[in-house]
Each structure stands twice: as structure tokens, then as C-alpha cells.
C-alpha atoms as a PDB file:
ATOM      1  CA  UNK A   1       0.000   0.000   0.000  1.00  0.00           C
ATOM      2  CA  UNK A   2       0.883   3.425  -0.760  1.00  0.00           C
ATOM      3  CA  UNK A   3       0.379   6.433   1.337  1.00  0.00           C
ATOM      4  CA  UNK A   4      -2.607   4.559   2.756  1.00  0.00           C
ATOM      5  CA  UNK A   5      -4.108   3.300  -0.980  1.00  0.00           C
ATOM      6  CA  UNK A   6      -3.971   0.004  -2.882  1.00  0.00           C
ATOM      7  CA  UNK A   7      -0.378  -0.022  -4.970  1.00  0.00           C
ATOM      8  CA  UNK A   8      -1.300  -1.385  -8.970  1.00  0.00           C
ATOM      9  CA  UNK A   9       1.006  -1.966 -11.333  1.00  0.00           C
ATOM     10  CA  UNK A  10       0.755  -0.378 -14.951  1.00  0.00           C
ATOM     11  CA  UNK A  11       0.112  -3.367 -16.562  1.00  0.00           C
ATOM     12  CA  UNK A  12      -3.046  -4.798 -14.257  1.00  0.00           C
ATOM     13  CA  UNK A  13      -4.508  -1.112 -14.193  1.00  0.00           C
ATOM     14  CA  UNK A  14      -4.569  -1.527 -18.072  1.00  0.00           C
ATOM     15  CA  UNK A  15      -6.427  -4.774 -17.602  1.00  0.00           C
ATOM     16  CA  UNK A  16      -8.774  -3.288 -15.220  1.00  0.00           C
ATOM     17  CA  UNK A  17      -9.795  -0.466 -17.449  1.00  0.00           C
ATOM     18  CA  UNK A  18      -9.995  -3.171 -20.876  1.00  0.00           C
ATOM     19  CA  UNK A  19     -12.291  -5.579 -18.612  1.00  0.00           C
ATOM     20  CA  UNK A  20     -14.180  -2.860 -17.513  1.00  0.00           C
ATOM     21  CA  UNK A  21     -14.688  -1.061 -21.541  1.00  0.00           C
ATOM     22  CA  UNK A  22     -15.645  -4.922 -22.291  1.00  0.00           C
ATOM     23  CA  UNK A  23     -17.825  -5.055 -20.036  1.00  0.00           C
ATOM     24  CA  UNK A  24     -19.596  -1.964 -20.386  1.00  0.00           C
ATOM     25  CA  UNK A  25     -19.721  -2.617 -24.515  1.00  0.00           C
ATOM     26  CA  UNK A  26     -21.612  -6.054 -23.681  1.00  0.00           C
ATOM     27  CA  UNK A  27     -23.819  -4.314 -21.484  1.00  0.00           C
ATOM     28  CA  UNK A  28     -24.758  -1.918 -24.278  1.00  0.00           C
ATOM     29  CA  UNK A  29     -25.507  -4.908 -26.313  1.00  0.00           C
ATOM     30  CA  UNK A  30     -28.425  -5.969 -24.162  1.00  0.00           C
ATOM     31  CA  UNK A  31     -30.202  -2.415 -25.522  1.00  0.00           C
ATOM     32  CA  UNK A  32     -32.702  -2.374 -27.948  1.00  0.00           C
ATOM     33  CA  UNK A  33     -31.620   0.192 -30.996  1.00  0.00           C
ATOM     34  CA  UNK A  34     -34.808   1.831 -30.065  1.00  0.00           C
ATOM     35  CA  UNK A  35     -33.316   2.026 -26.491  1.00  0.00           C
ATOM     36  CA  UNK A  36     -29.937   2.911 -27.792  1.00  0.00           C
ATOM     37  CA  UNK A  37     -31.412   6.005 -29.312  1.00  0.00           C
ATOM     38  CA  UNK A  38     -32.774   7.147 -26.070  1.00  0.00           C
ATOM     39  CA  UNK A  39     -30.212   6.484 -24.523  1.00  0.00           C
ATOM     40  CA  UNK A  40     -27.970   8.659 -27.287  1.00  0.00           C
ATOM     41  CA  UNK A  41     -30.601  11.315 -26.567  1.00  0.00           C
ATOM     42  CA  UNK A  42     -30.465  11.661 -22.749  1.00  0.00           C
ATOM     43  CA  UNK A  43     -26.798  11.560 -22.889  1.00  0.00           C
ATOM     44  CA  UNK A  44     -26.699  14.962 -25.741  1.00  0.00           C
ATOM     45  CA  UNK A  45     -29.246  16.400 -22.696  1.00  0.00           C
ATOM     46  CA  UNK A  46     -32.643  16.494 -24.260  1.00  0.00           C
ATOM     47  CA  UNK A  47     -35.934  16.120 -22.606  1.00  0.00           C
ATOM     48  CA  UNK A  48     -38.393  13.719 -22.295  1.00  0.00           C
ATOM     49  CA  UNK A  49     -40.565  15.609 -24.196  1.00  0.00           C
ATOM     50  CA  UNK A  50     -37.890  16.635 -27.338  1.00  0.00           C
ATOM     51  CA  UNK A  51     -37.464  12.241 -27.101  1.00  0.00           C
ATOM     52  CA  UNK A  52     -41.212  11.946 -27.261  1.00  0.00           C
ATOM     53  CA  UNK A  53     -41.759  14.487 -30.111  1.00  0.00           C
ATOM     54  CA  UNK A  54     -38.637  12.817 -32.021  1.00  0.00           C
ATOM     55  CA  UNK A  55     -40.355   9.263 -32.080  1.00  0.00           C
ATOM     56  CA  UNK A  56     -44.060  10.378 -31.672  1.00  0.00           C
ATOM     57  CA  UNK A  57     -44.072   8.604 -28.372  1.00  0.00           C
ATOM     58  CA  UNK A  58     -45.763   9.974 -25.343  1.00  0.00           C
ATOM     59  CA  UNK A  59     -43.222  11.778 -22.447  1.00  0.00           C
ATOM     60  CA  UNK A  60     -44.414   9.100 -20.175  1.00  0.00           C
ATOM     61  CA  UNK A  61     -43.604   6.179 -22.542  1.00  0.00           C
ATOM     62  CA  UNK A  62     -39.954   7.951 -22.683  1.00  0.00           C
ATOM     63  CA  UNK A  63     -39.873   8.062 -19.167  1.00  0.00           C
ATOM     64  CA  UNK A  64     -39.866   4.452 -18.928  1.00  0.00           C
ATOM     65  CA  UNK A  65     -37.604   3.560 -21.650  1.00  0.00           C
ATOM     66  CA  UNK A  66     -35.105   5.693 -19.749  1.00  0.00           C
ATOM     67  CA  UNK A  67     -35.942   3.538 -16.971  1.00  0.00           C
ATOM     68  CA  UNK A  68     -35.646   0.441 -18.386  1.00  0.00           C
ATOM     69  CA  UNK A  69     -32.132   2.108 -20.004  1.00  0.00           C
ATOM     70  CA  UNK A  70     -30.977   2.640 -16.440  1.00  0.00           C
ATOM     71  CA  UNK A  71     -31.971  -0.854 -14.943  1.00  0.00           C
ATOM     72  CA  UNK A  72     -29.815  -2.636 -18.216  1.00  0.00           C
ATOM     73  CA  UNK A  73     -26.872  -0.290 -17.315  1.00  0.00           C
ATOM     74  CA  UNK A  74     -27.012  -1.148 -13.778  1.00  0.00           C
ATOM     75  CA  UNK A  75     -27.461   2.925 -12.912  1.00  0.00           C
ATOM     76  CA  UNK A  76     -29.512   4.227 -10.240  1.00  0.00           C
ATOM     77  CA  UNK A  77     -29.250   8.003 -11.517  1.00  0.00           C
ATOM     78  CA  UNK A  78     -28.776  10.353 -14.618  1.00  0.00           C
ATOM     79  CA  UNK A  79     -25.280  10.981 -13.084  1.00  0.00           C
ATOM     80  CA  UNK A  80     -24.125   7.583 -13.053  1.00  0.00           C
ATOM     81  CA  UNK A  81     -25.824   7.145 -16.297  1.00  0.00           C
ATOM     82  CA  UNK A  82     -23.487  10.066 -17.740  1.00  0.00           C
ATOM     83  CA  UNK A  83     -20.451   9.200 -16.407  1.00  0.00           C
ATOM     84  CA  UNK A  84     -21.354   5.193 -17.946  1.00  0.00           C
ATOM     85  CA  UNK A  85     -21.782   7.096 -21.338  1.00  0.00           C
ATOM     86  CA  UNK A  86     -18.341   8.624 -20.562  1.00  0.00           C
ATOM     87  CA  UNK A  87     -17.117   5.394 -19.637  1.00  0.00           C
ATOM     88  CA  UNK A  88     -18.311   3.536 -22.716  1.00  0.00           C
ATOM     89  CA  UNK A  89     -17.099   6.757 -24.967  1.00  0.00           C
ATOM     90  CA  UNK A  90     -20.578   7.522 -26.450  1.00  0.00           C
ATOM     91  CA  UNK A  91     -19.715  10.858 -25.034  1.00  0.00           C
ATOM     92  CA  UNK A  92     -17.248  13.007 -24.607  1.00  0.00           C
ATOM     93  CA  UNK A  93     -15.693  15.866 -22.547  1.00  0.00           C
ATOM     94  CA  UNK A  94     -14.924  18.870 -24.525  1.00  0.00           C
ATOM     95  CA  UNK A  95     -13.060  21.336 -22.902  1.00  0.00           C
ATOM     96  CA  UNK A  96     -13.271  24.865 -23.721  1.00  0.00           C
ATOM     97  CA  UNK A  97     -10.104  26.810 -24.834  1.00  0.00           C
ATOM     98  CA  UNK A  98      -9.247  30.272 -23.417  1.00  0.00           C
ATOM     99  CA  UNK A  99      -8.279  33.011 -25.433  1.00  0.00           C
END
């Protein structure tokens, strides 16, 4: 241990963060496309309403696809649900650049 924290080598942390990409690609996998393009959706920050009007679906009908999204992922919140997208790479951070 390390100042008080679990000491990994380079070459396990690398295996750590490949299982973990795997695993969240599989888990991805278990989405419907209709699901997946929620899921896109909630993750560029639109409504449940902008969803609904997209695919003529009702807000409430939205409202439990995201659900359903979040129970496959194995989130409890939109938080964890972002920082999964991050995770997985179907988002990105994009800094902005100071003049």
C-alpha cells in the first residue's frame, strides 16, 4: 500500500480499465436500438418531451424507456448514467479553450 491506498502496477490497471470497456460494450448490447437512441438522446441532454416528439411517443412512454435504459446499465441516476456514457465513450468531454 501506498500512502494509505492500494499499490497497482501499470500493466493490471490496463487490464482493469480493458475488462471494464468490455464489459460496459456487452452491457450496451443488451439495448434495444430503439433504447440505444434514447439512450444517445439523454446523454446529448434532451428532454423527455424533445425524445417523445422525435419518435411520436408519449413523455411518459420515454420516461420508462429511460428507466428500463438505467436498470440494463445497472445505474440508479442520470449521473451515473453520464459518467457510464463517458465510460463507454458515447460521449465526450470537450473542454473549452481560453483566449
Amino acid at each position: 500500500m501506498a500512502a494509505g491506498r492500494v499499490a497497482i502496477c501499470p500493466e493490471i490497471s490496463e487490464a482493469i480499465a480493458r475488462s471494464r470497456l468490455q464489459d460496459d460494450a456487452s452491457v450496451i448490447d443488451t439495448l434495444s436500438p430503439r433504447e440505444f437512441e434514447i439512450l444517445r438522446m439523454l446523454l446529448d441532454g434532451r428532454s423527455a418531451e424533445e425524445i417523445a416528439a422525435a419518435f411520436n411517443l408519449s413523455p411518459k412512454t420515454v420516461s420508462n424507456y429511460h428507466y428500463a435504459i438505467k436498470s440494463k446499465l445497472g445505474v440508479s441516476s442520470d449521473v451515473e448514467l453520464v459518467l457510464f456514457g463517458l465510460r463507454s465513450s458515447l460521449i465526450t468531454l470537450v473542454e473549452e479553450r481560453k483566449h
